[in-house]
PDB file of N, CA and C in Angstrom:
ATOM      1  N   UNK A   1      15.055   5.205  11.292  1.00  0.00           N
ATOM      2  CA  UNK A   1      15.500   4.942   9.946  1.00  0.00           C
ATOM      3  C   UNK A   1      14.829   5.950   9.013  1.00  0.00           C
ATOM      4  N   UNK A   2      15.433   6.388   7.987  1.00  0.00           N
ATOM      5  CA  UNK A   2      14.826   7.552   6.894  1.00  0.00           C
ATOM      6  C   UNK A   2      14.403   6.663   5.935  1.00  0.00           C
ATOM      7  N   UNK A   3      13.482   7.559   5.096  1.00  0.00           N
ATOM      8  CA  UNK A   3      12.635   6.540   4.052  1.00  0.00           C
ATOM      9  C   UNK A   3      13.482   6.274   2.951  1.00  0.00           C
ATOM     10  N   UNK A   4      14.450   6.777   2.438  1.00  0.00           N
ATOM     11  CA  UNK A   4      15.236   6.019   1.630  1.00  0.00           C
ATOM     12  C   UNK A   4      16.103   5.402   1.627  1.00  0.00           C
ATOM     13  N   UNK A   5      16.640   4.804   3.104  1.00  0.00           N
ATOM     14  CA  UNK A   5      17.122   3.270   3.388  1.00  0.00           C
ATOM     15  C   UNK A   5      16.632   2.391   3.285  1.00  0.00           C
ATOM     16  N   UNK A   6      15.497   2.539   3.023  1.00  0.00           N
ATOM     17  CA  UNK A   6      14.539   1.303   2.783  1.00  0.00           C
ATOM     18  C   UNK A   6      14.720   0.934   1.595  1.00  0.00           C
ATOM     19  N   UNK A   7      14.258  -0.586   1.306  1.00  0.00           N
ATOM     20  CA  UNK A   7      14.561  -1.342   0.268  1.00  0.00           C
ATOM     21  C   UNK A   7      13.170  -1.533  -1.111  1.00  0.00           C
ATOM     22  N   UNK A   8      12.839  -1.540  -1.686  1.00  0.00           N
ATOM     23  CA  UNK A   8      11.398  -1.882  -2.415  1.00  0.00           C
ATOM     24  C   UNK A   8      10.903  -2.842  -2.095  1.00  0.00           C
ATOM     25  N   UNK A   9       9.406  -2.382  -1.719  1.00  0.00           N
ATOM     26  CA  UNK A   9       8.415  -3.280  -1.707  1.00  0.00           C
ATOM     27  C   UNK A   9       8.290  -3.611   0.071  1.00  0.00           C
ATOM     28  N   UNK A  10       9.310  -2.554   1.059  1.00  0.00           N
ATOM     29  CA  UNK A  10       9.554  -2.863   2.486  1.00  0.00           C
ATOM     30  C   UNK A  10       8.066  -2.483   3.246  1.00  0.00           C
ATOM     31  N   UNK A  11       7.735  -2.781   4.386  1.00  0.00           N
ATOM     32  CA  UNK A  11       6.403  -2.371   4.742  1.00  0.00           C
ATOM     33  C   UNK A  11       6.927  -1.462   6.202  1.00  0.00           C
ATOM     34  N   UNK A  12       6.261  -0.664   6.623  1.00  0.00           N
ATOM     35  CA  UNK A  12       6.794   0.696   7.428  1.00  0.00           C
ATOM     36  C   UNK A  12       5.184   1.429   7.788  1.00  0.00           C
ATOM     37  N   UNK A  13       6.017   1.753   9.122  1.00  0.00           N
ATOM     38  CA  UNK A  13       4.862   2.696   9.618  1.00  0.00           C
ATOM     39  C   UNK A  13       5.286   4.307   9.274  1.00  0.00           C
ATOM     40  N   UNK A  14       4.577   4.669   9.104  1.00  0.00           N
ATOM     41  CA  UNK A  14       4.802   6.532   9.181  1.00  0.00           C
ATOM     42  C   UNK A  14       3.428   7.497   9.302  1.00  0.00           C
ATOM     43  N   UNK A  15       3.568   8.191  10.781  1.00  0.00           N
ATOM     44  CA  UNK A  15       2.698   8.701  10.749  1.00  0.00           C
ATOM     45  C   UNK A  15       1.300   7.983  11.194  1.00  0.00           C
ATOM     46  N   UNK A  16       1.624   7.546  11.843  1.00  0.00           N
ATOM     47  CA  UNK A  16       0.699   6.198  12.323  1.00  0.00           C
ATOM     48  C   UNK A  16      -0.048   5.226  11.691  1.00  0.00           C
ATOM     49  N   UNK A  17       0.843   5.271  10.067  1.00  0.00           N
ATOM     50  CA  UNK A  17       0.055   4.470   9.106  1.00  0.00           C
ATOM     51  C   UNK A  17       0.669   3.598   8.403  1.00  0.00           C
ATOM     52  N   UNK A  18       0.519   2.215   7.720  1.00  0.00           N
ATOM     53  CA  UNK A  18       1.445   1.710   7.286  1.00  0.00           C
ATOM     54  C   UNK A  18       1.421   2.097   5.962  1.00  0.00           C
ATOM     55  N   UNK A  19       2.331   1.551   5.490  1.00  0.00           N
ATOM     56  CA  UNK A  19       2.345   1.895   4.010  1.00  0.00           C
ATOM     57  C   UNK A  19       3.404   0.796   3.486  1.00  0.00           C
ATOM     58  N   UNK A  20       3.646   0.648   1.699  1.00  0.00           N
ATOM     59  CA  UNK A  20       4.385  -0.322   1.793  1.00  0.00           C
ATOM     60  C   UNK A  20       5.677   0.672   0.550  1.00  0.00           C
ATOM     61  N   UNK A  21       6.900   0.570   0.421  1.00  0.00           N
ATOM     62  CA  UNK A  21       7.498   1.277  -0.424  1.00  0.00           C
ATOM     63  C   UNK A  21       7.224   0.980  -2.126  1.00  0.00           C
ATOM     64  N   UNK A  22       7.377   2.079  -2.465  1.00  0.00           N
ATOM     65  CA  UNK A  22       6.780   2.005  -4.056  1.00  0.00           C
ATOM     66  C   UNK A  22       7.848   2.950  -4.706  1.00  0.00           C
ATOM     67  N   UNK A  23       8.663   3.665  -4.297  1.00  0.00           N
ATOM     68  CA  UNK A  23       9.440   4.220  -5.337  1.00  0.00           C
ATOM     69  C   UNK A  23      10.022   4.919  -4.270  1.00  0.00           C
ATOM     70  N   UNK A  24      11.014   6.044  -4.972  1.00  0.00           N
ATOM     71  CA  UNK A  24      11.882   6.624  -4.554  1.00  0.00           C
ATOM     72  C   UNK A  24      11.419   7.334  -3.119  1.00  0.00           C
ATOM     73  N   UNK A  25      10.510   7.800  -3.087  1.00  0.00           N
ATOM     74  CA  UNK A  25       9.514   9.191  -3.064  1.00  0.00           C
ATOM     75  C   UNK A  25       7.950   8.542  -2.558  1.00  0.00           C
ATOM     76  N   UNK A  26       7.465   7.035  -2.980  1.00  0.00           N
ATOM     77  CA  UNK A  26       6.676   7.156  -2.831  1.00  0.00           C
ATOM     78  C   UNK A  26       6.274   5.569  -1.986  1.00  0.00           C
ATOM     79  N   UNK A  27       5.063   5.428  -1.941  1.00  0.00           N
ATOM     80  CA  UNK A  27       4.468   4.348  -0.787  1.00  0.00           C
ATOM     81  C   UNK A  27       3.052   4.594  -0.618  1.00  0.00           C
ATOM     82  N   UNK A  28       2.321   3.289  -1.020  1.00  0.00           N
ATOM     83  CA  UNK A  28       1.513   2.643  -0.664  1.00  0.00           C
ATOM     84  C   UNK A  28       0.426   2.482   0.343  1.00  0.00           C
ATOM     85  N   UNK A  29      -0.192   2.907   0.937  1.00  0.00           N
ATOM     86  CA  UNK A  29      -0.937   2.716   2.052  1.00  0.00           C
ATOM     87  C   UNK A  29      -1.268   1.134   2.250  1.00  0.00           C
ATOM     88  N   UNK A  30      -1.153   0.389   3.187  1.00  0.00           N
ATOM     89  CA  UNK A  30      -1.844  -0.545   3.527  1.00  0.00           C
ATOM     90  C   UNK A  30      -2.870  -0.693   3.019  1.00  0.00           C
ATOM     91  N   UNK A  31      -3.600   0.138   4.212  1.00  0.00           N
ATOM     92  CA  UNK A  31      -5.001   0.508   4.416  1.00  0.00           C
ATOM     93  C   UNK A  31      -6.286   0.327   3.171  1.00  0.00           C
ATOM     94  N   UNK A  32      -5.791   1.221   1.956  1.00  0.00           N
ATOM     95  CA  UNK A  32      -6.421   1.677   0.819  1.00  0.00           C
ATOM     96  C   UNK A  32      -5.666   1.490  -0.217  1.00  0.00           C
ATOM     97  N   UNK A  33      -4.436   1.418  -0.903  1.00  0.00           N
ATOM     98  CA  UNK A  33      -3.644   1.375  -1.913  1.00  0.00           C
ATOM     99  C   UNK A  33      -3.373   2.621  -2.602  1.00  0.00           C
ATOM    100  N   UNK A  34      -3.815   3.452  -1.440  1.00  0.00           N
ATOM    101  CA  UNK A  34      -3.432   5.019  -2.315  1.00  0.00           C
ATOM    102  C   UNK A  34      -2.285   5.529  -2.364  1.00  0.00           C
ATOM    103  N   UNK A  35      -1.907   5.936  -3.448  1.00  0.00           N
ATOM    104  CA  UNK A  35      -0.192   6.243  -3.233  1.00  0.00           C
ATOM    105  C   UNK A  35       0.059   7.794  -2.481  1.00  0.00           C
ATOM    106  N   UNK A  36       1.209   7.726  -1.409  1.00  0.00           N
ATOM    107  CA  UNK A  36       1.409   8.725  -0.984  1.00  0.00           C
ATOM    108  C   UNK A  36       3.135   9.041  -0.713  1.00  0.00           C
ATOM    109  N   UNK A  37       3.057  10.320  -1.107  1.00  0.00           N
ATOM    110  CA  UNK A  37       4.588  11.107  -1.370  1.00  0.00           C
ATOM    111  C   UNK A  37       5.020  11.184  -0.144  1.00  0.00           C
ATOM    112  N   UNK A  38       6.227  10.310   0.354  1.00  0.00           N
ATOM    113  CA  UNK A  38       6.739  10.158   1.133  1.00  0.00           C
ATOM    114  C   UNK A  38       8.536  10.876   1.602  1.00  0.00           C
ATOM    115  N   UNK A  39       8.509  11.968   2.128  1.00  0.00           N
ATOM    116  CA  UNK A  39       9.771  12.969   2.293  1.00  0.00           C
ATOM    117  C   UNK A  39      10.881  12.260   2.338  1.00  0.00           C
ATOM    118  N   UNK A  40      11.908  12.437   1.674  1.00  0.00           N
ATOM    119  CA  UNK A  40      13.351  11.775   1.793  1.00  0.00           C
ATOM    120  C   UNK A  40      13.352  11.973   3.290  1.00  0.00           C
ATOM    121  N   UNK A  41      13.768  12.868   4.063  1.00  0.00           N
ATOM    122  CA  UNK A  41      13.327  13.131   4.994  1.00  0.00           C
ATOM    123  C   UNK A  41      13.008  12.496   6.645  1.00  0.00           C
ATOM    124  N   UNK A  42      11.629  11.890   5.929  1.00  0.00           N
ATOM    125  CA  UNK A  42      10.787  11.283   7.062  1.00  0.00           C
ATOM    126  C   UNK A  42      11.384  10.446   7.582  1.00  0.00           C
ATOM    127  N   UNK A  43      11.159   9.685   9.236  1.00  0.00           N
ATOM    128  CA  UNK A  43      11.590   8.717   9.868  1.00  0.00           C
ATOM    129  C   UNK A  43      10.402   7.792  10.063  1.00  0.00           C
ATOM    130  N   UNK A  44      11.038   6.829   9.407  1.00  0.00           N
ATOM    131  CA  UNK A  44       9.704   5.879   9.587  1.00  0.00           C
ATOM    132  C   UNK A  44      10.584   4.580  10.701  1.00  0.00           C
ATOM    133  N   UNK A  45       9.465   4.088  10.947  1.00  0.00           N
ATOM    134  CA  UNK A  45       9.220   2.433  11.344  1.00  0.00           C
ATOM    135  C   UNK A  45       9.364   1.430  10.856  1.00  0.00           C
ATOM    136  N   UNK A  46      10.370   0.195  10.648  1.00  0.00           N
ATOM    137  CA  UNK A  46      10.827  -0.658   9.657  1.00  0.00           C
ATOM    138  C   UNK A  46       9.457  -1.525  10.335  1.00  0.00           C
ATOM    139  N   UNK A  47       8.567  -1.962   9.343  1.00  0.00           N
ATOM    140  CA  UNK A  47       7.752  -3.751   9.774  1.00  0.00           C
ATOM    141  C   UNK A  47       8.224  -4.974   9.344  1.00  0.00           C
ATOM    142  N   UNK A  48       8.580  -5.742   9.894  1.00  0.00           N
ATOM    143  CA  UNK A  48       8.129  -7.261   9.010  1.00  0.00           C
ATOM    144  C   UNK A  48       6.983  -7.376   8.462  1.00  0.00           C
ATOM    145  N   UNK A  49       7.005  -8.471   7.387  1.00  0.00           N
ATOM    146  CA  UNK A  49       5.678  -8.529   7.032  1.00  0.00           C
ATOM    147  C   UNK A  49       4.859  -9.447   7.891  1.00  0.00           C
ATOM    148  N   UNK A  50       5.598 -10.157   9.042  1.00  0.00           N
ATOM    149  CA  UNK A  50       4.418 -10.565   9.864  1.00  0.00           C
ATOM    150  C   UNK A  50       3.732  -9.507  11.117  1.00  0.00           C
ATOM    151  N   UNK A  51       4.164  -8.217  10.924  1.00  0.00           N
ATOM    152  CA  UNK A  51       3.711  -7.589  12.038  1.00  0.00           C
ATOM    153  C   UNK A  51       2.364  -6.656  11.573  1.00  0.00           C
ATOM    154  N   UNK A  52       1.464  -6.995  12.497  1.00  0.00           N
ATOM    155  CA  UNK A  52      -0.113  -6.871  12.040  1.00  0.00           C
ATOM    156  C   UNK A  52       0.111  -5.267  11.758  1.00  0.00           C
ATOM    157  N   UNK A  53      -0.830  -5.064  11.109  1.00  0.00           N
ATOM    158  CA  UNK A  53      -1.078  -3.473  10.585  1.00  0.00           C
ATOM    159  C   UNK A  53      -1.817  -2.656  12.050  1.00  0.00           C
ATOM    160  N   UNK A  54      -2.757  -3.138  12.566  1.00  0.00           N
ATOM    161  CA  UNK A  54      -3.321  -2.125  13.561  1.00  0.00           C
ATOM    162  C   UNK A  54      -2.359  -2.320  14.625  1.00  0.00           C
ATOM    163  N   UNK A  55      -1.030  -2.615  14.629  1.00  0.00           N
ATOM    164  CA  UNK A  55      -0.441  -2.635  16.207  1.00  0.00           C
ATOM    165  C   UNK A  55       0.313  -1.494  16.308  1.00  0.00           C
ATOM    166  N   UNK A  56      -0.877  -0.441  16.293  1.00  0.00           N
ATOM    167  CA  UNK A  56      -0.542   1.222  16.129  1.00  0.00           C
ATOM    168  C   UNK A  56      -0.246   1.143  17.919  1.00  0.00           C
ATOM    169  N   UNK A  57       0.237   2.109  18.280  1.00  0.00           N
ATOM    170  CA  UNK A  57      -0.089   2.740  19.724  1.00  0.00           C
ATOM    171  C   UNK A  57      -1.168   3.520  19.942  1.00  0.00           C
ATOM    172  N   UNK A  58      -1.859   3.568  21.325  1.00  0.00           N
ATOM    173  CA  UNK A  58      -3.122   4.400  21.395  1.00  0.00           C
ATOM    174  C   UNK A  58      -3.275   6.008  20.410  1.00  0.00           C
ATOM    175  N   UNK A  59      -4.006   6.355  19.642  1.00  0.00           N
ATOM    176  CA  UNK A  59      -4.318   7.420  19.461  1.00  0.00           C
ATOM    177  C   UNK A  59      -3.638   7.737  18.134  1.00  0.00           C
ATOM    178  N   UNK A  60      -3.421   6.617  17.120  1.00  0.00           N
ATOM    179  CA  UNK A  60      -2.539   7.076  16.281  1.00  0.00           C
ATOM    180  C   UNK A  60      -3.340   5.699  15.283  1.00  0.00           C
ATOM    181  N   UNK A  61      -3.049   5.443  14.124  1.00  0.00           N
ATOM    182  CA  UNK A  61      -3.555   4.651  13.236  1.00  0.00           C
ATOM    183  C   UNK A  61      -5.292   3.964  13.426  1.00  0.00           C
ATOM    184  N   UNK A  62      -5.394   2.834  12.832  1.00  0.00           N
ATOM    185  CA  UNK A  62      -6.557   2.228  12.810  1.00  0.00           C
ATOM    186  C   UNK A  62      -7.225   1.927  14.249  1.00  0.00           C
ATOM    187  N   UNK A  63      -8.470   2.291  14.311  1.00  0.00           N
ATOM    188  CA  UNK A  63      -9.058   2.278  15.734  1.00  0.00           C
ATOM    189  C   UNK A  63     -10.134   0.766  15.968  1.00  0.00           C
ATOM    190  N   UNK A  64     -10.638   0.710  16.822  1.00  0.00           N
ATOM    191  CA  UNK A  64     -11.242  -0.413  17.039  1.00  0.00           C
ATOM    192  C   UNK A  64     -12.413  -0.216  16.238  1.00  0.00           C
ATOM    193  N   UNK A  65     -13.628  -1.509  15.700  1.00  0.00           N
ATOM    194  CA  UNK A  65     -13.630  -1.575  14.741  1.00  0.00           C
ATOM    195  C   UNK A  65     -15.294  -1.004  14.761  1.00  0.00           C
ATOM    196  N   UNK A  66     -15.437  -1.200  16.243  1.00  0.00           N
ATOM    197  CA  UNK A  66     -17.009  -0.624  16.857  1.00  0.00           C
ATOM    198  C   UNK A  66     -16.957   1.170  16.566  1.00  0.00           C
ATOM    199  N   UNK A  67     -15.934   2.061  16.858  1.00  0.00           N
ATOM    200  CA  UNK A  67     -15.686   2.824  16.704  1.00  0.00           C
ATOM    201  C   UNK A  67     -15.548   3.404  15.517  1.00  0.00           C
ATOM    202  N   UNK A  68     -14.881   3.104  14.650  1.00  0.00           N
ATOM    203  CA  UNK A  68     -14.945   3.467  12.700  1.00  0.00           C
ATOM    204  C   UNK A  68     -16.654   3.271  12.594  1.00  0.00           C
ATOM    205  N   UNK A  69     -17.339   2.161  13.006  1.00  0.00           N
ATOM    206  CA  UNK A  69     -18.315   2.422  12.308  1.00  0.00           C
ATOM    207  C   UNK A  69     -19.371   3.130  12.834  1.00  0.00           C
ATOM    208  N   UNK A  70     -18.980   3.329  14.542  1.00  0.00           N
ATOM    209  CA  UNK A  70     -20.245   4.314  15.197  1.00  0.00           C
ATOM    210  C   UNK A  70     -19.813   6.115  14.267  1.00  0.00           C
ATOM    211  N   UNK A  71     -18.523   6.013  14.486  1.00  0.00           N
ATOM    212  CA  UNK A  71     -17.749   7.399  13.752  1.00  0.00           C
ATOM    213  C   UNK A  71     -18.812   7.364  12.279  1.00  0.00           C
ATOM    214  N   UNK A  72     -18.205   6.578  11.805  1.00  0.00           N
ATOM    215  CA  UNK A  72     -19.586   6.508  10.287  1.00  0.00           C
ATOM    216  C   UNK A  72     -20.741   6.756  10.528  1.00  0.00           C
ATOM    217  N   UNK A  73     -21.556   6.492  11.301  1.00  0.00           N
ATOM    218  CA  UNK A  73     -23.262   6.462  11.730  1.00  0.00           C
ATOM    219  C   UNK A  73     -23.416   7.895  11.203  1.00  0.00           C
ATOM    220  N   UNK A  74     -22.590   8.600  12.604  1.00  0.00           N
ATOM    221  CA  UNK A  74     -22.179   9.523  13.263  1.00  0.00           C
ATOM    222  C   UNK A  74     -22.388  10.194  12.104  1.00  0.00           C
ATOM    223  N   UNK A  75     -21.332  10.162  11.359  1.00  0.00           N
ATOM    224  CA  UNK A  75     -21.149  11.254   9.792  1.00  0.00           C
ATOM    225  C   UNK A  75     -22.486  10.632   9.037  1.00  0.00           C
ATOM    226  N   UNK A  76     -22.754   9.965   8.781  1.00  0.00           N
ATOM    227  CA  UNK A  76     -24.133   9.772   8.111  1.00  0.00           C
ATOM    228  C   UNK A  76     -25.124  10.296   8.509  1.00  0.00           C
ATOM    229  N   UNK A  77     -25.438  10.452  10.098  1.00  0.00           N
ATOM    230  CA  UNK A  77     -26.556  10.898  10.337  1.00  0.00           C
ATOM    231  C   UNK A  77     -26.727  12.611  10.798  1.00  0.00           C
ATOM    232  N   UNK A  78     -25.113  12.918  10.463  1.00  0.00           N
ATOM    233  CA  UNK A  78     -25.017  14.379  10.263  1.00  0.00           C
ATOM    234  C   UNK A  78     -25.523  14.732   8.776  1.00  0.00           C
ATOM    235  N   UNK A  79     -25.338  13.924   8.033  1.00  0.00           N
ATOM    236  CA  UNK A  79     -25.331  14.499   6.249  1.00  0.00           C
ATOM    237  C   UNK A  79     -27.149  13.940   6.255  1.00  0.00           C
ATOM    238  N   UNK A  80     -27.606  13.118   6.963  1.00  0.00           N
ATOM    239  CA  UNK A  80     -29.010  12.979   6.787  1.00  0.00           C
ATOM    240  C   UNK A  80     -29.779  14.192   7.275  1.00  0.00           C
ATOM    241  N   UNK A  81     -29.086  14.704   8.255  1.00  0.00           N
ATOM    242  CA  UNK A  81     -30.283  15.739   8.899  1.00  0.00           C
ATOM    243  C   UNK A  81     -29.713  17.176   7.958  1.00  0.00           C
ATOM    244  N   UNK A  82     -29.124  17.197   6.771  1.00  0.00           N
ATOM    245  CA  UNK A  82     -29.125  18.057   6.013  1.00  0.00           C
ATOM    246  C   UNK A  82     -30.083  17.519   4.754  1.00  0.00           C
ATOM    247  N   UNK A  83     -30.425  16.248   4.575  1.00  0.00           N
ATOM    248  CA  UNK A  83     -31.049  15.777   3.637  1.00  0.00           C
ATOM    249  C   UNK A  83     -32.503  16.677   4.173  1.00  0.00           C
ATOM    250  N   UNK A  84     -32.542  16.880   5.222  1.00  0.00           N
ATOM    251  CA  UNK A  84     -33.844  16.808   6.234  1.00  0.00           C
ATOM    252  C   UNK A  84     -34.041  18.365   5.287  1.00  0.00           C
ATOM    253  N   UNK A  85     -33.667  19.135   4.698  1.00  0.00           N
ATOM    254  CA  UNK A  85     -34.059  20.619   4.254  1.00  0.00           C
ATOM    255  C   UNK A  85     -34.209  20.799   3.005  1.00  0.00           C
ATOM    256  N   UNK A  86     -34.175  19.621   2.050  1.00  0.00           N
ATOM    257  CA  UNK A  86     -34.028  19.219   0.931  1.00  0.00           C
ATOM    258  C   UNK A  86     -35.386  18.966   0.864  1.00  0.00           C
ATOM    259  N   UNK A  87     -35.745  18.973  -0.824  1.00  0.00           N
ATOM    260  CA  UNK A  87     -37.134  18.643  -1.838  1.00  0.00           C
ATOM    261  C   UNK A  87     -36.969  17.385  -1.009  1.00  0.00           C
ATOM    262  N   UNK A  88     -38.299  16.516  -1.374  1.00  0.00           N
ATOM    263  CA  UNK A  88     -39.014  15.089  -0.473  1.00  0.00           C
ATOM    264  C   UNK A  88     -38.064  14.313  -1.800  1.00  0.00           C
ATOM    265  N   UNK A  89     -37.671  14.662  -3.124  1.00  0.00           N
ATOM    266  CA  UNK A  89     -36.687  13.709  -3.958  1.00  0.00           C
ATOM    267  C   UNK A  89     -35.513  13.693  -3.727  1.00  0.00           C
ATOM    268  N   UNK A  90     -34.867  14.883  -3.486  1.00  0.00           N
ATOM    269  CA  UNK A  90     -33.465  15.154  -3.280  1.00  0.00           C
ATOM    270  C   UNK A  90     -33.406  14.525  -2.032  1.00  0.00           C
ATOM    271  N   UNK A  91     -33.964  14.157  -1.182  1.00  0.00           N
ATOM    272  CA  UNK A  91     -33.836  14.135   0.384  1.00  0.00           C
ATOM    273  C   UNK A  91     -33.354  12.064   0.085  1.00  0.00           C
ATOM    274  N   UNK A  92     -34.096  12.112  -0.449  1.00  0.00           N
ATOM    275  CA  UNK A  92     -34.779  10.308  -0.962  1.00  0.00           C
ATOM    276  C   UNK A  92     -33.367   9.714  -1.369  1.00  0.00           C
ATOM    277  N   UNK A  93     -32.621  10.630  -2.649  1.00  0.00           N
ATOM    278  CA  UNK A  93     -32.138   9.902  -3.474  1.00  0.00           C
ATOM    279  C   UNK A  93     -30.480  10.376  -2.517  1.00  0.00           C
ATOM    280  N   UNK A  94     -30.506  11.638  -1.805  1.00  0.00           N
ATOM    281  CA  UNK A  94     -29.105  11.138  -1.087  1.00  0.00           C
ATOM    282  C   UNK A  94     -28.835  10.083   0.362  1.00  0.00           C
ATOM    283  N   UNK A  95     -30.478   9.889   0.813  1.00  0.00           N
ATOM    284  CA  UNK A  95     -30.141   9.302   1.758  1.00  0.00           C
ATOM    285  C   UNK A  95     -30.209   7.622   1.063  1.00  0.00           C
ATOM    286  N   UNK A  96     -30.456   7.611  -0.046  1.00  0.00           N
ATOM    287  CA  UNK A  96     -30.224   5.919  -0.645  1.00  0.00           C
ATOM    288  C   UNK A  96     -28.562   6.039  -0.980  1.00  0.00           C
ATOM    289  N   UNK A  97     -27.980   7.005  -1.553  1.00  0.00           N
ATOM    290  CA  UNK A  97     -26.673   7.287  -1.805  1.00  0.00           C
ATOM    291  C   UNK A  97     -26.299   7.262  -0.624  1.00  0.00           C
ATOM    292  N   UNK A  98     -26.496   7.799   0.974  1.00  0.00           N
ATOM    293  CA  UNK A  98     -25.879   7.346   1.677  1.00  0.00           C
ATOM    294  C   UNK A  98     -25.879   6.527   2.515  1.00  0.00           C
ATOM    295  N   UNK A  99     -26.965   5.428   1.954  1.00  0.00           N
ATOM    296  CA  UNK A  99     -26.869   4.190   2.598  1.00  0.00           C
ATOM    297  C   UNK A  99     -25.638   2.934   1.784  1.00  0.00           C
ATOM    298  N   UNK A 100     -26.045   3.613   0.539  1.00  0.00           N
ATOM    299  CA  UNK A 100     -24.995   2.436  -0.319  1.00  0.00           C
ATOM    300  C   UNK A 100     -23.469   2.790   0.215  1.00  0.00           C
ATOM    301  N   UNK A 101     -23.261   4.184   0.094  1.00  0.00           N
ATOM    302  CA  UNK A 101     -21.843   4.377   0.690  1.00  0.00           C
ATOM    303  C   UNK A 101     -21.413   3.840   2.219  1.00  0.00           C
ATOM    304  N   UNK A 102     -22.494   3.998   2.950  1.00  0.00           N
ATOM    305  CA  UNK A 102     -22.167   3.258   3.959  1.00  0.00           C
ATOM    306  C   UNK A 102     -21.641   1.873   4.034  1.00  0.00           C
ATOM    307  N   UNK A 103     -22.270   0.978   3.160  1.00  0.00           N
ATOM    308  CA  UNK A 103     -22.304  -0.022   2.598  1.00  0.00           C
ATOM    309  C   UNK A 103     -20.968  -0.513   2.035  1.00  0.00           C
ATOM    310  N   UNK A 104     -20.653   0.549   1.080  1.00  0.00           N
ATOM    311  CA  UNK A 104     -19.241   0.133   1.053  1.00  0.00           C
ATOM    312  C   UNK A 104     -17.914   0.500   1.637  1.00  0.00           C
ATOM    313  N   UNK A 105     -18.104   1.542   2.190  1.00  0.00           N
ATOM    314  CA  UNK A 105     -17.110   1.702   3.113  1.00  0.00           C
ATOM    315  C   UNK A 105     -17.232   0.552   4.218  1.00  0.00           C
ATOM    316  N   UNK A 106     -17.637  -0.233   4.583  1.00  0.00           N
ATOM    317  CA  UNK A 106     -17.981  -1.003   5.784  1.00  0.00           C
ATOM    318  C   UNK A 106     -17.276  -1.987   4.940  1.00  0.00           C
ATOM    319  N   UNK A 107     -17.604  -2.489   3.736  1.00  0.00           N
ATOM    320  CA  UNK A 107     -17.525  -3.761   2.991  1.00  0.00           C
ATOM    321  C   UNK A 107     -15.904  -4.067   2.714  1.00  0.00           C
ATOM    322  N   UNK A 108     -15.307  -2.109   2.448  1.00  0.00           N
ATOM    323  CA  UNK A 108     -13.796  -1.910   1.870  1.00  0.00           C
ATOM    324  C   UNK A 108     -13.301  -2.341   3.078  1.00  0.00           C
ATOM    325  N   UNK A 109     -13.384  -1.991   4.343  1.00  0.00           N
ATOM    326  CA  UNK A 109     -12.743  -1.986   5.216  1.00  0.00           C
ATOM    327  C   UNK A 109     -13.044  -3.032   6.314  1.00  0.00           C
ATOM    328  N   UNK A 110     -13.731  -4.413   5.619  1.00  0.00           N
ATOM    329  CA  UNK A 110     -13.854  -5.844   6.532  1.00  0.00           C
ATOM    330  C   UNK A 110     -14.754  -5.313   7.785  1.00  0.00           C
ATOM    331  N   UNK A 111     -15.492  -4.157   7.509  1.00  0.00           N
ATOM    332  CA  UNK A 111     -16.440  -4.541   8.760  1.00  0.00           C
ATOM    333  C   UNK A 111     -18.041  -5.153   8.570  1.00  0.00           C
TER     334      UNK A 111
END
């Protein structure tokens, strides 16, 4: 199905992501509520609204939930060992900044 057979307000996968329709052109992310420009074009995935958001196929949308957040560690404790070359303040005040962000990214995303 192309994205402008769809009706307003329809929920659809594209791109291994859901999204929900918002205009001509545009749609919703599930995920985040960020709006994204969607190609007359594109072939998406019709959902019901009872069909869960992660029932992506392997290797494509939302991943298991141990994984997003080891992936996070992961990126945190890459941006810490750059804190590691930084003044003893600068070092301080991004690794508290990137504990809070951790914090909420975990919090946005129910883990």
């Amino acid at each position: 199905m192309k994205f402008p057979q769809l009706p307003m307000g329809q929920r659809f996968r594209w791109r291994g992501a859901v999204y929900r329709k918002a205009g001509p052109l545009t749609a919703h992310a599930e995920y985040d509520g960020a709006l994204a420009m969607i190609p007359r074009s594109a072939v998406i995935e019709l959902l019901q609204d009872g069909t869960p958001a992660d029932a992506d196929e392997p290797g494509t949308g939302p991943r298991h939930p141990g994984a997003v957040a080891a992936a996070l560690d992961a990126l945190i404790g890459h941006i810490g060992r750059v804190a590691d070359g930084l003044a003893a303040q600068d070092a301080a005040r991004l690794r508290d900044a990137l504990d809070e962000a951790r914090q909420v990214f975990l919090d946005r995303v129910g883990l």
